[in-house]
PDB file of N, CA and C in Angstrom:
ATOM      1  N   UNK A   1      27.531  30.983 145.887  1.00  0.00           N
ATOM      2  CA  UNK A   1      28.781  30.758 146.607  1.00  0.00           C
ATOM      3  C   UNK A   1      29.524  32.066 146.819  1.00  0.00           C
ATOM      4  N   UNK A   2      29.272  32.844 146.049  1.00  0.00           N
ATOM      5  CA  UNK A   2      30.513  34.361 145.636  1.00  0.00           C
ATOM      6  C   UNK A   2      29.990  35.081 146.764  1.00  0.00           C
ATOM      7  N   UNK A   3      28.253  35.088 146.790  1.00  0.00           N
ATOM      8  CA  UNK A   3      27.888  36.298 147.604  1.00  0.00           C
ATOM      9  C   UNK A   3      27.958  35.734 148.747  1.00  0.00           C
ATOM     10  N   UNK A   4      27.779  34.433 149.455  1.00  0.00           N
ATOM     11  CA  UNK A   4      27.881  33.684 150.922  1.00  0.00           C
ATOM     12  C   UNK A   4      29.542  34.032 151.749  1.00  0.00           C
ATOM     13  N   UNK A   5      29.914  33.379 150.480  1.00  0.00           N
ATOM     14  CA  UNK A   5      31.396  33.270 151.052  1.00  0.00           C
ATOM     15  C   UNK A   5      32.549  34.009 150.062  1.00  0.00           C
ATOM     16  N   UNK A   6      32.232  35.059 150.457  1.00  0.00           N
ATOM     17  CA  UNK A   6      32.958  36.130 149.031  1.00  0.00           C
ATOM     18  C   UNK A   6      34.600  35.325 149.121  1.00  0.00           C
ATOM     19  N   UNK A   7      35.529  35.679 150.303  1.00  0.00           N
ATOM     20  CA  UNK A   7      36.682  35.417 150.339  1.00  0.00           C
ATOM     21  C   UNK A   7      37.017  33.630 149.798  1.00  0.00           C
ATOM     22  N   UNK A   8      36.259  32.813 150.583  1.00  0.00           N
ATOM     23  CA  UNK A   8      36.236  31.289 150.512  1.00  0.00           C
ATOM     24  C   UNK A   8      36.134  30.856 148.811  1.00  0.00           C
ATOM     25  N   UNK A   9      35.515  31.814 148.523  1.00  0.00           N
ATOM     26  CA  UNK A   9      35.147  31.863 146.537  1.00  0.00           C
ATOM     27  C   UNK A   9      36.738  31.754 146.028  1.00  0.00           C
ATOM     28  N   UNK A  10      37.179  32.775 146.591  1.00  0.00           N
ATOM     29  CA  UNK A  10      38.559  33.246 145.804  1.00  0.00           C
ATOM     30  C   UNK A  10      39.246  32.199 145.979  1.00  0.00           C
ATOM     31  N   UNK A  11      39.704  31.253 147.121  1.00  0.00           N
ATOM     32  CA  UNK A  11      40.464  30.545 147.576  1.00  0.00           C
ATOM     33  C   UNK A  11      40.689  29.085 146.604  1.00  0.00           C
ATOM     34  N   UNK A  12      41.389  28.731 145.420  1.00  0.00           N
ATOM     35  CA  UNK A  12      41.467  27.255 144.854  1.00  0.00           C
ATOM     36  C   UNK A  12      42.974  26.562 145.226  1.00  0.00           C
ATOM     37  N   UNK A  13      43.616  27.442 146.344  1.00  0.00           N
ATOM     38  CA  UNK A  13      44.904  26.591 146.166  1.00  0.00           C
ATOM     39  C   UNK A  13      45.521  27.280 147.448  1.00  0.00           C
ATOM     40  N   UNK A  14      46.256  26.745 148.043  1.00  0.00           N
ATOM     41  CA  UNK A  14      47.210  27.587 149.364  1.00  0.00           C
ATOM     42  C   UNK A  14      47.798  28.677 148.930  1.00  0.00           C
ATOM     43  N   UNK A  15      48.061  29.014 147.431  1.00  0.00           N
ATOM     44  CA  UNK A  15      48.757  29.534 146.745  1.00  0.00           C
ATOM     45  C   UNK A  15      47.826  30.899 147.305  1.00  0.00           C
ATOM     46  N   UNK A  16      46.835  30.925 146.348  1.00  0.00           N
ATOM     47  CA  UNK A  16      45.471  32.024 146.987  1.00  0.00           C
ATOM     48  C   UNK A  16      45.148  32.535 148.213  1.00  0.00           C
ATOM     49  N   UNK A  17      45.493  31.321 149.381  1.00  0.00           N
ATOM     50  CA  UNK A  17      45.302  31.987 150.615  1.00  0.00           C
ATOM     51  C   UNK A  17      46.133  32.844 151.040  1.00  0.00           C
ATOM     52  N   UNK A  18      47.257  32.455 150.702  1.00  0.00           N
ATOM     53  CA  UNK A  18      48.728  33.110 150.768  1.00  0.00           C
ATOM     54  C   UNK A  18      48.840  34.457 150.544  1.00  0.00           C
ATOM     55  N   UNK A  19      47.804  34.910 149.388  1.00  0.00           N
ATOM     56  CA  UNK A  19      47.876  36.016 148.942  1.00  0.00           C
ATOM     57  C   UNK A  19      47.215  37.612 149.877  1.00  0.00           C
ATOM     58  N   UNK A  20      46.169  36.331 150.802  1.00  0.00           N
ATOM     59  CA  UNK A  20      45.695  37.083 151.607  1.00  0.00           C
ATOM     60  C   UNK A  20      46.363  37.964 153.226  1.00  0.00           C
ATOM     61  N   UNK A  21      45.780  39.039 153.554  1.00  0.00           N
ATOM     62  CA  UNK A  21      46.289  39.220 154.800  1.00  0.00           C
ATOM     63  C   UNK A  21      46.164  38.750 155.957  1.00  0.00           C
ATOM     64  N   UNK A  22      46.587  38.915 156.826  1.00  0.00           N
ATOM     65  CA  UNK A  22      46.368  38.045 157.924  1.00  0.00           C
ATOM     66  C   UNK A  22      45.314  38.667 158.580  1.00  0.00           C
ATOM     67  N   UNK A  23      44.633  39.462 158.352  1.00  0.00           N
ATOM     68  CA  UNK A  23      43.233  40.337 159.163  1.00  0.00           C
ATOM     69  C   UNK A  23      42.347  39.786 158.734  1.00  0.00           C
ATOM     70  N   UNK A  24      42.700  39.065 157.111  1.00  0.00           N
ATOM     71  CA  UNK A  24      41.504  38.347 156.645  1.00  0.00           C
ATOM     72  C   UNK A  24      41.453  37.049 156.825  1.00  0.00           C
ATOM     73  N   UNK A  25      41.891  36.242 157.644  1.00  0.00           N
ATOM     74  CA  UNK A  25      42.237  35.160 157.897  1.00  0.00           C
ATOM     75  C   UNK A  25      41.188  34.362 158.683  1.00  0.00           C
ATOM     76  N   UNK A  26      40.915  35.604 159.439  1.00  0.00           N
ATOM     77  CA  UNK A  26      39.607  35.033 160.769  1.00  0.00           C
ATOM     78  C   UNK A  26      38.570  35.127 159.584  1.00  0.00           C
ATOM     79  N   UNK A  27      38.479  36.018 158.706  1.00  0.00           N
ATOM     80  CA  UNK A  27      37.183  35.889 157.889  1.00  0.00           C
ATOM     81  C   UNK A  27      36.973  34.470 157.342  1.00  0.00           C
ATOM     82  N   UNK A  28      38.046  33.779 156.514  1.00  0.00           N
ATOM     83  CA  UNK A  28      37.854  32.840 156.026  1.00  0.00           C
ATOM     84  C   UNK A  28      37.923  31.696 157.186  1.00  0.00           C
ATOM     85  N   UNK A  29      38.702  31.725 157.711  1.00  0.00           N
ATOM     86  CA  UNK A  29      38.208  30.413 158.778  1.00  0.00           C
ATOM     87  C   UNK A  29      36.771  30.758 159.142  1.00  0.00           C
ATOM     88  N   UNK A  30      35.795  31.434 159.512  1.00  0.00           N
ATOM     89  CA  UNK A  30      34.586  31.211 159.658  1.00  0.00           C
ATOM     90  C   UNK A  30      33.884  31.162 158.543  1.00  0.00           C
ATOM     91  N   UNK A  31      34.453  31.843 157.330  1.00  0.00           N
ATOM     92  CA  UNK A  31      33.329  31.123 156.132  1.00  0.00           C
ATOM     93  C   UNK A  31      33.300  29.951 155.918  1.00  0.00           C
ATOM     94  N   UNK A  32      34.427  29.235 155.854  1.00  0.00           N
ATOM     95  CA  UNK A  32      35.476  27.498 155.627  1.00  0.00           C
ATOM     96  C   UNK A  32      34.168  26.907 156.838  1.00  0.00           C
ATOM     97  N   UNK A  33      34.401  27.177 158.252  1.00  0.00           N
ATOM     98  CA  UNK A  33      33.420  26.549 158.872  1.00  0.00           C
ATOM     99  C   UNK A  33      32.176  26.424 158.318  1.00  0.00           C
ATOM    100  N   UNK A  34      31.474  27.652 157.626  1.00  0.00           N
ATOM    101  CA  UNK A  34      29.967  27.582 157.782  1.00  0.00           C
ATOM    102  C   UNK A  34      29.954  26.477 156.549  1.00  0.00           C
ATOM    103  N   UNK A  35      31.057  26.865 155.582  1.00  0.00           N
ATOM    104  CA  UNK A  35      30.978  26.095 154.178  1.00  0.00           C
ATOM    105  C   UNK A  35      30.889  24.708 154.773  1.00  0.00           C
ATOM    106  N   UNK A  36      31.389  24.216 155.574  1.00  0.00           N
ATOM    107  CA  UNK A  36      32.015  22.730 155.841  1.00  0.00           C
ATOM    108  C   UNK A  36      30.600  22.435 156.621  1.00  0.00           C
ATOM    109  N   UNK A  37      30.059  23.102 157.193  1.00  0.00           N
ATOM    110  CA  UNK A  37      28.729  22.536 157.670  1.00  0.00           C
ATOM    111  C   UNK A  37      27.528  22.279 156.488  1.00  0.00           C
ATOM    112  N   UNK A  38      27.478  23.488 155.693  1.00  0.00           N
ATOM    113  CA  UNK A  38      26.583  23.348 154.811  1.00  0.00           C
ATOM    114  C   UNK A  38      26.890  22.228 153.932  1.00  0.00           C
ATOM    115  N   UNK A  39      27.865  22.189 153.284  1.00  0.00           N
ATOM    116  CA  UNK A  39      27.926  21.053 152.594  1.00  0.00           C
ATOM    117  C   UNK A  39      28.196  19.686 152.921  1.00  0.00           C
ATOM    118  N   UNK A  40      28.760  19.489 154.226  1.00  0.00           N
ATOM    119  CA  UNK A  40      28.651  17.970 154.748  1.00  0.00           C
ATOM    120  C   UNK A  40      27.864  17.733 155.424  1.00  0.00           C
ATOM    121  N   UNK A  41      26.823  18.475 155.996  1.00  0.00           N
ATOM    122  CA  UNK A  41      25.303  18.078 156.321  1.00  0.00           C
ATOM    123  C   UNK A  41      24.480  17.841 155.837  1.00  0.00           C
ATOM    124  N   UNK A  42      24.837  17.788 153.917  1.00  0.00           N
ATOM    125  CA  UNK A  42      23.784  17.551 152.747  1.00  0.00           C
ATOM    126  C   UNK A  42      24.355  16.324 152.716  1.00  0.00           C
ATOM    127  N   UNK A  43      25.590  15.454 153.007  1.00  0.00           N
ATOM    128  CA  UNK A  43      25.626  14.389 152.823  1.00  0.00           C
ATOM    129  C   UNK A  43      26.050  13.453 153.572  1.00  0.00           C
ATOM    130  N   UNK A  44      25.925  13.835 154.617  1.00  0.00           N
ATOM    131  CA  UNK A  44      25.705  12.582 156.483  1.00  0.00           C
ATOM    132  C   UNK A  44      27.174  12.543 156.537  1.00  0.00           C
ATOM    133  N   UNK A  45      28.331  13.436 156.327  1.00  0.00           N
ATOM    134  CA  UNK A  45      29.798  13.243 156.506  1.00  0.00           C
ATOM    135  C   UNK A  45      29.975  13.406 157.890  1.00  0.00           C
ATOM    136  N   UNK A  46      31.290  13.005 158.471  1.00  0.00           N
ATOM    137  CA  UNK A  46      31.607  13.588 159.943  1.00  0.00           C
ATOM    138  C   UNK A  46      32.156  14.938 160.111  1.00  0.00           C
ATOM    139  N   UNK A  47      31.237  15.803 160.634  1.00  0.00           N
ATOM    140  CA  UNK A  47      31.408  17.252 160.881  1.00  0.00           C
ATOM    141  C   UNK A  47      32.962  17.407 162.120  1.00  0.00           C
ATOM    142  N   UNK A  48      33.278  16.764 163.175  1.00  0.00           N
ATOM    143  CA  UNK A  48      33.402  17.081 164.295  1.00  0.00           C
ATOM    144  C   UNK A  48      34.872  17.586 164.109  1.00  0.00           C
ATOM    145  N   UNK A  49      35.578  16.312 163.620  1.00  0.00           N
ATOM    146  CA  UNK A  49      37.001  16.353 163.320  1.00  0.00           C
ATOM    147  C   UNK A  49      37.800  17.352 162.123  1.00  0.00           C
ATOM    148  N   UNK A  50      36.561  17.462 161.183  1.00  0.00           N
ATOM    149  CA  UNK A  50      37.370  19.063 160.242  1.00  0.00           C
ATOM    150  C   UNK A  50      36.627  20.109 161.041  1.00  0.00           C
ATOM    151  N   UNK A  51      35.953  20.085 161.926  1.00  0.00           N
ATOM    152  CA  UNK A  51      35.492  21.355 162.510  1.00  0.00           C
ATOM    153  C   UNK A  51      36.297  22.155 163.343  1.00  0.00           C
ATOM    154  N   UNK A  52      36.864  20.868 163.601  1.00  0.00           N
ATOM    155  CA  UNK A  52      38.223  21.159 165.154  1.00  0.00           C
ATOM    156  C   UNK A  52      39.195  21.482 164.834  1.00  0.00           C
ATOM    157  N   UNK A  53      39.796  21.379 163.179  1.00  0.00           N
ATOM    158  CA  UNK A  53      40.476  21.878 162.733  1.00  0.00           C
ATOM    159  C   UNK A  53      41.027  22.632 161.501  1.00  0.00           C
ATOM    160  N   UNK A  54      39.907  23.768 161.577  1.00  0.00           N
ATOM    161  CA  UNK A  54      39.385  24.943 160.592  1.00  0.00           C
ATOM    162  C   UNK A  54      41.042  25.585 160.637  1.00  0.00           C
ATOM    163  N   UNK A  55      40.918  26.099 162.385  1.00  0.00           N
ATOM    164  CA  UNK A  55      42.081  27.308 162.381  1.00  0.00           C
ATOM    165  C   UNK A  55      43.094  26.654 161.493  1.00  0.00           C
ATOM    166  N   UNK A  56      43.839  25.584 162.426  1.00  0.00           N
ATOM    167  CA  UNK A  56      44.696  24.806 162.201  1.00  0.00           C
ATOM    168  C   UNK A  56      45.167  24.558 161.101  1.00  0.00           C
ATOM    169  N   UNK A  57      43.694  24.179 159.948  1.00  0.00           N
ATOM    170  CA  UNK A  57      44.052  24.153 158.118  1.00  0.00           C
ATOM    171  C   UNK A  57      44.665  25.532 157.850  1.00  0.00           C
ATOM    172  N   UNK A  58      43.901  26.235 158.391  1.00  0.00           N
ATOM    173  CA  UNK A  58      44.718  27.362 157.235  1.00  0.00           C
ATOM    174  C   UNK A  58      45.681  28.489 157.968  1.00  0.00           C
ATOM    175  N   UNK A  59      46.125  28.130 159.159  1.00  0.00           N
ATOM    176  CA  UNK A  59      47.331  28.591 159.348  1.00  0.00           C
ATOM    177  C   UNK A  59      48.334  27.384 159.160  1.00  0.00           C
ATOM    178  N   UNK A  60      47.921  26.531 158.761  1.00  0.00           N
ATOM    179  CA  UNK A  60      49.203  25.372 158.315  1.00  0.00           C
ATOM    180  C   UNK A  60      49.356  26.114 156.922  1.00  0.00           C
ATOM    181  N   UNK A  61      48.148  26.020 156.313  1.00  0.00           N
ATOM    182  CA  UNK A  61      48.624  26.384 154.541  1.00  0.00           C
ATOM    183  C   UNK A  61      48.880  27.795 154.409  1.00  0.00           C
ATOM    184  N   UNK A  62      48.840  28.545 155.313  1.00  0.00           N
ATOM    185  CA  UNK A  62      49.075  30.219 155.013  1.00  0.00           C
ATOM    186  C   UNK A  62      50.682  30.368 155.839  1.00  0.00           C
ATOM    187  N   UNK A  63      51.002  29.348 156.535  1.00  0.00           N
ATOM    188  CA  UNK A  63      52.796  29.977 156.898  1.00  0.00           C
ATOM    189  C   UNK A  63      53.826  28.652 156.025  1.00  0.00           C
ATOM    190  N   UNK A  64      52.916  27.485 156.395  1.00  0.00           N
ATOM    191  CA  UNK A  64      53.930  26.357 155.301  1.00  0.00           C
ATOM    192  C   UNK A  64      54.147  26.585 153.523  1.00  0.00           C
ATOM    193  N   UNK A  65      55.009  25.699 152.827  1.00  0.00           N
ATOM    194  CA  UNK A  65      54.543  26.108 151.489  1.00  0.00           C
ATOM    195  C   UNK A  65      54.046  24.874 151.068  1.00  0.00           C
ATOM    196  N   UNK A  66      52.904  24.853 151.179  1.00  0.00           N
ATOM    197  CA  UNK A  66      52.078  23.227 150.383  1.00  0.00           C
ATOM    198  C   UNK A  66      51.798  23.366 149.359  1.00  0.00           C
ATOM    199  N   UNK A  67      51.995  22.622 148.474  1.00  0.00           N
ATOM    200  CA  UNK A  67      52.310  21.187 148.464  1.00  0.00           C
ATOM    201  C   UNK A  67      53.758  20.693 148.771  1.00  0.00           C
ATOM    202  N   UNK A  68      54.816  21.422 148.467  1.00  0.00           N
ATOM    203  CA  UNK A  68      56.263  21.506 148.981  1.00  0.00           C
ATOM    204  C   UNK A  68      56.219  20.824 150.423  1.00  0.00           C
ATOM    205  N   UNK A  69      55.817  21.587 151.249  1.00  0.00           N
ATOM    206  CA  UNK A  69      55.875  21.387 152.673  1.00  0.00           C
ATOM    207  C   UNK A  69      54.421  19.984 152.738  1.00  0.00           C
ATOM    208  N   UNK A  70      54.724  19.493 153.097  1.00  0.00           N
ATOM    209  CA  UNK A  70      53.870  17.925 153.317  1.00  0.00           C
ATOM    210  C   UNK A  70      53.006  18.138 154.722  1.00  0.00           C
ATOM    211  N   UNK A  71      51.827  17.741 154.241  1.00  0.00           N
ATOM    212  CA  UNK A  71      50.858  18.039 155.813  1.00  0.00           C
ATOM    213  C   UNK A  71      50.202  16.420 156.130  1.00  0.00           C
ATOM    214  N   UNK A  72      50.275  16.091 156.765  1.00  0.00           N
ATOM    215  CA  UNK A  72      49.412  14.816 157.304  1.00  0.00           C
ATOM    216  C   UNK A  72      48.711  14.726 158.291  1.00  0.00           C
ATOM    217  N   UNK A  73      47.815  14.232 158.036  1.00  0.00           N
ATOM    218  CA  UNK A  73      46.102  14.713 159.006  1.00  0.00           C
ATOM    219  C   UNK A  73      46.301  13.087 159.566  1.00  0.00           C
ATOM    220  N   UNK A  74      45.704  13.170 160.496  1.00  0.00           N
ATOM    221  CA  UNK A  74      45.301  11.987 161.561  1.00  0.00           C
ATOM    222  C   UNK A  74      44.169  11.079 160.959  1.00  0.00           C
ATOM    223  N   UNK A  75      43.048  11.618 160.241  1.00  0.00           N
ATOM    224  CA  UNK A  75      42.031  10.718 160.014  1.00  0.00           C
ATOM    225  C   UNK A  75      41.350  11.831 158.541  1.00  0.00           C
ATOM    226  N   UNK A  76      41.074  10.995 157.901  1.00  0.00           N
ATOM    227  CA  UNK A  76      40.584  11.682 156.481  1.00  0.00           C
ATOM    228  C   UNK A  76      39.180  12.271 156.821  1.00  0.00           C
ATOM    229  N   UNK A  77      38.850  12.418 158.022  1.00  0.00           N
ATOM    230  CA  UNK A  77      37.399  13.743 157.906  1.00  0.00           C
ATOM    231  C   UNK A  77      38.006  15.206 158.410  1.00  0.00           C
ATOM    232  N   UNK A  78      39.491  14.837 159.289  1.00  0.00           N
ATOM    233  CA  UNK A  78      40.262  16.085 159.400  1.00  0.00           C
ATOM    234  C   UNK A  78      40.612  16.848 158.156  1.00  0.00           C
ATOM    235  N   UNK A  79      40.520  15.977 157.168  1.00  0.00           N
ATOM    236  CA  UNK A  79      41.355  16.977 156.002  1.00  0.00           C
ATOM    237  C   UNK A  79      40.188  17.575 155.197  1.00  0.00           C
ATOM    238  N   UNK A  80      39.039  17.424 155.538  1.00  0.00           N
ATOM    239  CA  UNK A  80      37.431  18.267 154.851  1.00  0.00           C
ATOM    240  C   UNK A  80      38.032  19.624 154.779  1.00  0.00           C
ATOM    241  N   UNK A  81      38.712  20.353 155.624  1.00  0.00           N
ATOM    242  CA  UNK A  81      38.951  22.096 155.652  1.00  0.00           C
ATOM    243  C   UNK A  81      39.859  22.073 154.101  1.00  0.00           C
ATOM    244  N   UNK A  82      40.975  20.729 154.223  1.00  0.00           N
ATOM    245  CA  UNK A  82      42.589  21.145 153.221  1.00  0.00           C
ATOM    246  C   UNK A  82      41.259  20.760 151.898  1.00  0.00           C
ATOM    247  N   UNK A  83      40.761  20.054 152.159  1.00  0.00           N
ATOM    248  CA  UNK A  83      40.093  19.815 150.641  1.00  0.00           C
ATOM    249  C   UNK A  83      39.531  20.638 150.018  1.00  0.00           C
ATOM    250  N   UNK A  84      39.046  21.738 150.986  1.00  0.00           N
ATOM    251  CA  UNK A  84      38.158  22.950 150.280  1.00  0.00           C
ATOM    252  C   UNK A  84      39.363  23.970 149.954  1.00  0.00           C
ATOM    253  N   UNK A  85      40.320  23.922 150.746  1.00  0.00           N
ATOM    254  CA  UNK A  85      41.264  25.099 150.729  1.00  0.00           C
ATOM    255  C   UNK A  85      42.312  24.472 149.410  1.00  0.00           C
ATOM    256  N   UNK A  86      42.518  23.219 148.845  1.00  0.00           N
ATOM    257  CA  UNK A  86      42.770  22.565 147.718  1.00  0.00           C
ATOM    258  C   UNK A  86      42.440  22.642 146.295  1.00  0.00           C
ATOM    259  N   UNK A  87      41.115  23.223 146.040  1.00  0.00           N
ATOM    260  CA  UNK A  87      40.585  22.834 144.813  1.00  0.00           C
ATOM    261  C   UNK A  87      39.435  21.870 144.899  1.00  0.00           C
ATOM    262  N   UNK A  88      39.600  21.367 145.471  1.00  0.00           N
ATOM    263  CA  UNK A  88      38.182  20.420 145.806  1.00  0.00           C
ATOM    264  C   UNK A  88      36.680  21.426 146.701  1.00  0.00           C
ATOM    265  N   UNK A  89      36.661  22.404 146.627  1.00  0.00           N
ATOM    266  CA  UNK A  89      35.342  23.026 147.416  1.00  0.00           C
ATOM    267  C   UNK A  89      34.317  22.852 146.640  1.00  0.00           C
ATOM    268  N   UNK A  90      34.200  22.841 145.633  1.00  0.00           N
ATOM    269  CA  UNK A  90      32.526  22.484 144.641  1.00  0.00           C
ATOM    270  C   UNK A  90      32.507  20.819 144.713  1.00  0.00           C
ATOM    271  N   UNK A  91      33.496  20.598 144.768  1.00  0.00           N
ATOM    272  CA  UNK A  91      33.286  18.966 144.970  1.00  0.00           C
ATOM    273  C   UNK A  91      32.736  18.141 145.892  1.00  0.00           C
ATOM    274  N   UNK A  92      32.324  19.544 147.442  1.00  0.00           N
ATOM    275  CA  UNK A  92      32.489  18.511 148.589  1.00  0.00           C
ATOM    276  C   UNK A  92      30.790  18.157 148.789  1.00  0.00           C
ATOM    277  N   UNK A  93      30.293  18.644 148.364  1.00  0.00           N
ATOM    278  CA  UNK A  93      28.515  18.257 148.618  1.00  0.00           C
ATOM    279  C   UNK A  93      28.657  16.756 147.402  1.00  0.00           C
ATOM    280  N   UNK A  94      29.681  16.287 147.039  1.00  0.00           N
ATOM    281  CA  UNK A  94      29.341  14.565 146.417  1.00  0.00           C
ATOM    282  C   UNK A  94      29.988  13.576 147.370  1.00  0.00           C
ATOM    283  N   UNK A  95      30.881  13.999 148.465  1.00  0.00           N
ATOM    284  CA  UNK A  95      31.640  13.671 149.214  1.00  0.00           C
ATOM    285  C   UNK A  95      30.391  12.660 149.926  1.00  0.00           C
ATOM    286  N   UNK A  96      30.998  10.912 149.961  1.00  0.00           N
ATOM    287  CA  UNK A  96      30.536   9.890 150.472  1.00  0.00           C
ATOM    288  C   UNK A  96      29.196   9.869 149.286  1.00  0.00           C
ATOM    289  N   UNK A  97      29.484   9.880 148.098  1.00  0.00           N
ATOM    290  CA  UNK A  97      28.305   9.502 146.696  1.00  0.00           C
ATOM    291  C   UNK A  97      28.649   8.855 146.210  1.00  0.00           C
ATOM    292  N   UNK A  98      28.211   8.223 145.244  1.00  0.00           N
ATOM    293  CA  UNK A  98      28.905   7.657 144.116  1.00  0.00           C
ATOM    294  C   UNK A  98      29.336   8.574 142.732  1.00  0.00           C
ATOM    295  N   UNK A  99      30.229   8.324 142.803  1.00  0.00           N
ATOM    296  CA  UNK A  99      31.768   8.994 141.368  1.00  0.00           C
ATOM    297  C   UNK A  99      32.197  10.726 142.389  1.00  0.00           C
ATOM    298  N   UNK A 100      31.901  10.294 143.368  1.00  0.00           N
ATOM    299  CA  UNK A 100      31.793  11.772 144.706  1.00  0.00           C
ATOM    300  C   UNK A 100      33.475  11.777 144.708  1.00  0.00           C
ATOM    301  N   UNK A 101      33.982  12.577 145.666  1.00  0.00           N
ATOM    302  CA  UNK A 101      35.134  13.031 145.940  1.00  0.00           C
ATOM    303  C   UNK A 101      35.049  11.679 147.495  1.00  0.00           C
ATOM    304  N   UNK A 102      36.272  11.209 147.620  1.00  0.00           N
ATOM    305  CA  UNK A 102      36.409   9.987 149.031  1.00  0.00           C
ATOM    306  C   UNK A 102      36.683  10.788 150.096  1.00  0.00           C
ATOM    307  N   UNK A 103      36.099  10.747 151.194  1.00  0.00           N
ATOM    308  CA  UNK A 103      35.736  11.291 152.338  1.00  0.00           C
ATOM    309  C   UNK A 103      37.333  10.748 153.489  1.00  0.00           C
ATOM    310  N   UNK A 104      37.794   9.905 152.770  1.00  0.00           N
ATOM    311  CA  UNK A 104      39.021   9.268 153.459  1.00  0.00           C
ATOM    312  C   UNK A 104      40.353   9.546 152.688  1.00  0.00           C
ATOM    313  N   UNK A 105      41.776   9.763 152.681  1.00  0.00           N
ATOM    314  CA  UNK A 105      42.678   9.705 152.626  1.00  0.00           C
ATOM    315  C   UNK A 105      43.696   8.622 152.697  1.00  0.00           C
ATOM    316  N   UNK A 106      43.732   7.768 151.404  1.00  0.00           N
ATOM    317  CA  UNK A 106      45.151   6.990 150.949  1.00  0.00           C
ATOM    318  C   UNK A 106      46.236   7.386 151.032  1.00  0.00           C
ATOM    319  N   UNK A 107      47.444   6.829 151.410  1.00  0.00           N
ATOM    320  CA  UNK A 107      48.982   6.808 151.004  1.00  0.00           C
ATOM    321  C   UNK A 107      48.925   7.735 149.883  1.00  0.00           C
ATOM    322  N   UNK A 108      48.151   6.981 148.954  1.00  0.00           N
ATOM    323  CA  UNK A 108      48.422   7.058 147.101  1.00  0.00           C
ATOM    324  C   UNK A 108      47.936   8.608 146.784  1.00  0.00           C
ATOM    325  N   UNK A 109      46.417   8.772 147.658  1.00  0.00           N
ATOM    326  CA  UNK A 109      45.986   9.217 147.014  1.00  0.00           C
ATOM    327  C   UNK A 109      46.272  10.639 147.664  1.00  0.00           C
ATOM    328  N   UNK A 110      46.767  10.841 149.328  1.00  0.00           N
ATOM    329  CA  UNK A 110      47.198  11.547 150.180  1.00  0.00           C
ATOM    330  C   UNK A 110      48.265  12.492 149.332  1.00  0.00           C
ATOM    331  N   UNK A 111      49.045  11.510 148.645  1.00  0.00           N
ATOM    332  CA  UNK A 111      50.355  12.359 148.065  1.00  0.00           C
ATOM    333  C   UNK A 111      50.117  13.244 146.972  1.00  0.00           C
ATOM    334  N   UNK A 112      48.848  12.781 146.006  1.00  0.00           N
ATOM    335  CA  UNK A 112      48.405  13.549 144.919  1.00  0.00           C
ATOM    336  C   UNK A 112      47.934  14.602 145.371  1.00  0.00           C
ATOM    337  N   UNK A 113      47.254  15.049 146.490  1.00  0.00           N
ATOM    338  CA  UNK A 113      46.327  15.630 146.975  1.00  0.00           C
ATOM    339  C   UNK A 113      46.838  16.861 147.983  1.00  0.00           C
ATOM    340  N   UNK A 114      48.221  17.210 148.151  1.00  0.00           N
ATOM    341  CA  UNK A 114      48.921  17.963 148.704  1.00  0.00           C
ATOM    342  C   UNK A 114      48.671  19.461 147.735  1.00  0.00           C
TER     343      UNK A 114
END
């Protein structure tokens, strides 16, 4: 993971991205992409809708302050980018398994997950 996606490694919280510059920004949105392909193509997830919104995740979490600032996604395969950029990135190759990380977004579980 360190040597693929050196920057994407560092990243467990908005807090982390934050820390970064904005020159490095394009870096990680294309690692976040390649990550989000590799690992939701190991488990038949919907690519299309977090693909479309790579940029979007992380210039929401690099100018808002999340979890403070509240983000709400349209459909829970949009939020595949916030999940990796969350703390959840080793988690996402169980995504749609059983005892896996849920590929969808609750009320309940939406609010924990900021």
């Amino acid at each position: 993971m360190e040597k693929k996606y050196p920057l994407l490694s560092e990243i467990n919280s908005p807090e982390d991205l934050r820390l970064l510059s904005k020159d490095q920004l394009q870096t990680v949105v294309d690692e976040l992409r390649a990550y989000l392909l590799e690992s939701v193509s190991q488990t038949s997830g919907h690519l299309a809708s977090g693909l479309g919104v790579v940029e979007l995740t992380v210039a929401l979490h690099y100018v808002y302050q999340t979890p403070f600032d509240q983000l709400i996604w349209d459909v829970g395969h949009q939020a595949y980018p916030h999940k990796i950029l969350t703390g959840r990135r080793d988690q996402m190759h169980t995504i749609r398994q059983k005892d896996g990380i849920h590929p969808s977004l609750g009320v309940k579980k939406a609010l924990t997950m900021c």
